[in-house]
C-alpha atoms as a PDB file:
ATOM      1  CA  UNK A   1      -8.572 107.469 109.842  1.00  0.00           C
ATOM      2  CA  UNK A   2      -9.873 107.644 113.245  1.00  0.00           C
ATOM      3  CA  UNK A   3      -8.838 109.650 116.050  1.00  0.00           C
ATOM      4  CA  UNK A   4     -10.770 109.303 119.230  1.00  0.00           C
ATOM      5  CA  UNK A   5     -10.578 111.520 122.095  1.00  0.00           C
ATOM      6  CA  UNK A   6     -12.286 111.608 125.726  1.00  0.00           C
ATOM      7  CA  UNK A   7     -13.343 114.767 127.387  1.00  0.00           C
ATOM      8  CA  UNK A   8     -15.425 114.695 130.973  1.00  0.00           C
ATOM      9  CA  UNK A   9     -18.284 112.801 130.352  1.00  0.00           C
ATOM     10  CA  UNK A  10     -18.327 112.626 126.196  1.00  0.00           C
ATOM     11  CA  UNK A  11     -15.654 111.120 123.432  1.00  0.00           C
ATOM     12  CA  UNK A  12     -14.973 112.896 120.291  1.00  0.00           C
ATOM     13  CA  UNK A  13     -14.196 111.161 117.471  1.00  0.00           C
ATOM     14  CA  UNK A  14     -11.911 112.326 114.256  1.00  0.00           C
ATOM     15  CA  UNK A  15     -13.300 110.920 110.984  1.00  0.00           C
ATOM     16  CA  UNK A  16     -11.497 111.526 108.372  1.00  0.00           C
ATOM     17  CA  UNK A  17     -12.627 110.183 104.417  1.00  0.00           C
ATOM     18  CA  UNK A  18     -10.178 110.438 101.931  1.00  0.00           C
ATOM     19  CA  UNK A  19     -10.298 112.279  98.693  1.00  0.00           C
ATOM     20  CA  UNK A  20     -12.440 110.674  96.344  1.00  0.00           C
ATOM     21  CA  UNK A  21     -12.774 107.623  99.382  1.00  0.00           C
ATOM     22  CA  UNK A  22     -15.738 106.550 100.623  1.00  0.00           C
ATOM     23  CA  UNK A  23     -16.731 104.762 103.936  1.00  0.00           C
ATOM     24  CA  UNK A  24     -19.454 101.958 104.121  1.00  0.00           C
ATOM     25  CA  UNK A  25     -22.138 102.806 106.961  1.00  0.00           C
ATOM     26  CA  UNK A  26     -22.368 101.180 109.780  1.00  0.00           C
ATOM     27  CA  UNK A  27     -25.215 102.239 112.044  1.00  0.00           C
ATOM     28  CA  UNK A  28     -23.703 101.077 115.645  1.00  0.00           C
ATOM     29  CA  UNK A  29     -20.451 103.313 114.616  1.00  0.00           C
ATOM     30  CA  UNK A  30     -22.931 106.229 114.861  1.00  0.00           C
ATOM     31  CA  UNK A  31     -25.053 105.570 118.055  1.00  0.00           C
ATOM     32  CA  UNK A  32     -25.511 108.198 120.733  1.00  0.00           C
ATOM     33  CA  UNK A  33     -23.230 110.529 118.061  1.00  0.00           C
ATOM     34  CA  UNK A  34     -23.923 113.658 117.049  1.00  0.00           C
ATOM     35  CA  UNK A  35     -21.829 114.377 113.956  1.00  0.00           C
ATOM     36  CA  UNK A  36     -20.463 117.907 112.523  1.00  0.00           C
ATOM     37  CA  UNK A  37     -18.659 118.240 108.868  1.00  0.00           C
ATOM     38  CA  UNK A  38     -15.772 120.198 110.512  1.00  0.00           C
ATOM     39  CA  UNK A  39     -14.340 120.606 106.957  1.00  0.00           C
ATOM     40  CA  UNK A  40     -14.940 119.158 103.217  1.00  0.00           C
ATOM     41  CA  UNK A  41     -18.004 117.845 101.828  1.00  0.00           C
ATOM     42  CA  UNK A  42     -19.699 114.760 102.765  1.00  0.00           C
ATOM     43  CA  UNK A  43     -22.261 112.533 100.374  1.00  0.00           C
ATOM     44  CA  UNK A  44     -24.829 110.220 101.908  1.00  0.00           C
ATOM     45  CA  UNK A  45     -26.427 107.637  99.500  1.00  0.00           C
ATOM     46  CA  UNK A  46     -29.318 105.840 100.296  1.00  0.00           C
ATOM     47  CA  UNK A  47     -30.188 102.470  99.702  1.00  0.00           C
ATOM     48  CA  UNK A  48     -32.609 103.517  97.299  1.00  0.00           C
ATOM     49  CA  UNK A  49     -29.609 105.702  95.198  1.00  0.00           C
ATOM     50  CA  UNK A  50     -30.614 109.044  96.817  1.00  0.00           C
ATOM     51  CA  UNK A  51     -27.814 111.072  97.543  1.00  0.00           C
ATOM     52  CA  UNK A  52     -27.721 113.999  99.722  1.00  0.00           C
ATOM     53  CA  UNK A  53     -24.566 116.759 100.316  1.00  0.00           C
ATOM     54  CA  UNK A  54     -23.421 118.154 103.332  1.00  0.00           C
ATOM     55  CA  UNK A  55     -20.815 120.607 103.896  1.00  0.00           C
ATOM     56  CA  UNK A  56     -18.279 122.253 106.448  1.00  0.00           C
ATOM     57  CA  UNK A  57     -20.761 123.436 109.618  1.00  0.00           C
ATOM     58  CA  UNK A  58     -23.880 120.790 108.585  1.00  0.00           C
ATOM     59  CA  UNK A  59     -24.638 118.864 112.183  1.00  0.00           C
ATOM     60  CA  UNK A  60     -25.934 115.317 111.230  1.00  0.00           C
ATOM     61  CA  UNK A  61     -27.844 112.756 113.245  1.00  0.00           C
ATOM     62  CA  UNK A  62     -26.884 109.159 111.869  1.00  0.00           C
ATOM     63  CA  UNK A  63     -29.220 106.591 113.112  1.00  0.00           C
ATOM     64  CA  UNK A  64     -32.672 104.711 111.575  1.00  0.00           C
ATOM     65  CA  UNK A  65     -31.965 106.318 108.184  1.00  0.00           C
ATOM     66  CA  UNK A  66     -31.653 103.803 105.509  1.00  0.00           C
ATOM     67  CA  UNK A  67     -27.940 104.721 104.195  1.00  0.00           C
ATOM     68  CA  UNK A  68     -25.141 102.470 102.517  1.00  0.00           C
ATOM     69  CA  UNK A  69     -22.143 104.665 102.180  1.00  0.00           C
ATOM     70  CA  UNK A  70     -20.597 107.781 103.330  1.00  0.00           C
ATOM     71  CA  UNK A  71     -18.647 109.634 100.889  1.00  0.00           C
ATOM     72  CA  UNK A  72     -15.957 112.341  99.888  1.00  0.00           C
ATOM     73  CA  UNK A  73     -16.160 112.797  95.939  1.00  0.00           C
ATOM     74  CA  UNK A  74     -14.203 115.903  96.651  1.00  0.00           C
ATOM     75  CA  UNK A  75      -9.994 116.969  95.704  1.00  0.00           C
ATOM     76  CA  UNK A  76      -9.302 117.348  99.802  1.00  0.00           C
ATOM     77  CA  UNK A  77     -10.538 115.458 102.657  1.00  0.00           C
ATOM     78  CA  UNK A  78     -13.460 115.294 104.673  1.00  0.00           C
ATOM     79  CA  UNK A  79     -13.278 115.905 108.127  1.00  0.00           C
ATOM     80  CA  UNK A  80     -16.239 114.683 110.731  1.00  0.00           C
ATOM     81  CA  UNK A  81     -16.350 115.076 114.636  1.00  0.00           C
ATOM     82  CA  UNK A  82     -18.816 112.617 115.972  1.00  0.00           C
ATOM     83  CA  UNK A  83     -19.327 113.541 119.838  1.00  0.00           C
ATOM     84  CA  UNK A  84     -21.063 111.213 122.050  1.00  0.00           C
ATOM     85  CA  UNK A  85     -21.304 110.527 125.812  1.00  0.00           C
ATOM     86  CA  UNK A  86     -19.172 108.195 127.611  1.00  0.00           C
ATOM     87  CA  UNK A  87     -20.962 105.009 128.454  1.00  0.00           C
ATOM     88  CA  UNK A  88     -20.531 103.821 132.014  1.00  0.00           C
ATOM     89  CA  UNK A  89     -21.247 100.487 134.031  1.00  0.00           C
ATOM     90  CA  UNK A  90     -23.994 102.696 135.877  1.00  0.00           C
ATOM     91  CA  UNK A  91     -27.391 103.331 135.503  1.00  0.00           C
ATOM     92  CA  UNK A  92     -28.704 107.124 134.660  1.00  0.00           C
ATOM     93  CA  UNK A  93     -29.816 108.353 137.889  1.00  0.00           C
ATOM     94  CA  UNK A  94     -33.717 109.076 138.134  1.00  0.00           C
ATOM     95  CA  UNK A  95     -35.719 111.292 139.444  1.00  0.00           C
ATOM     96  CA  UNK A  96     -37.131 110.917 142.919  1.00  0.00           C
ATOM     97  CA  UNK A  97     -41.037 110.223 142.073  1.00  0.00           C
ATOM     98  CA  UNK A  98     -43.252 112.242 144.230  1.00  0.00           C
END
């Protein structure tokens, strides 16, 4: 389940994975995200088989990392809140060169 949410200039997103669920990865759902395991445990597995655990705090960065799945092999869901910045039809404003 996905619960999105916008605040100012960023959106939070709700992720949750079920109990013993997993989610496939998808690298553009992660772009411009940073992600925090508000509650559970989450497992990343690599396309090479490594696995990795993260738990209720962790802060993760999801882009150019060779992953295949994210997953919950725990009793009670996994909760992640990916925040991001809003993308608007403008251009970031630069700095005046001197």
């Amino acid at each position: 389940m996905d619960v999105s949410r916008e605040r100012n200039d960023f959106s939070v997103r709700r992720i949750v994975v079920a109990p013993g669920g997993e989610r496939p990865y998808d690298e553009a759902e992660w772009r411009d995200a940073i992600v925090v395991v508000e509650s559970g445990k989450l497992e990343l597995e690599c396309r090479s088989g490594d696995c990795r655990r993260f738990g209720r705090g962790d802060v993760l960065w999801l882009i150019g990392l060779p992953l295949r799945v994210l997953r919950n092999r725990e009793a009670v869901p996994t909760v992640l809140l990916a925040v991001s910045r809003l993308r608007t039809g403008r251009t970031e404003e630069s700095t005046p060169r001197r």
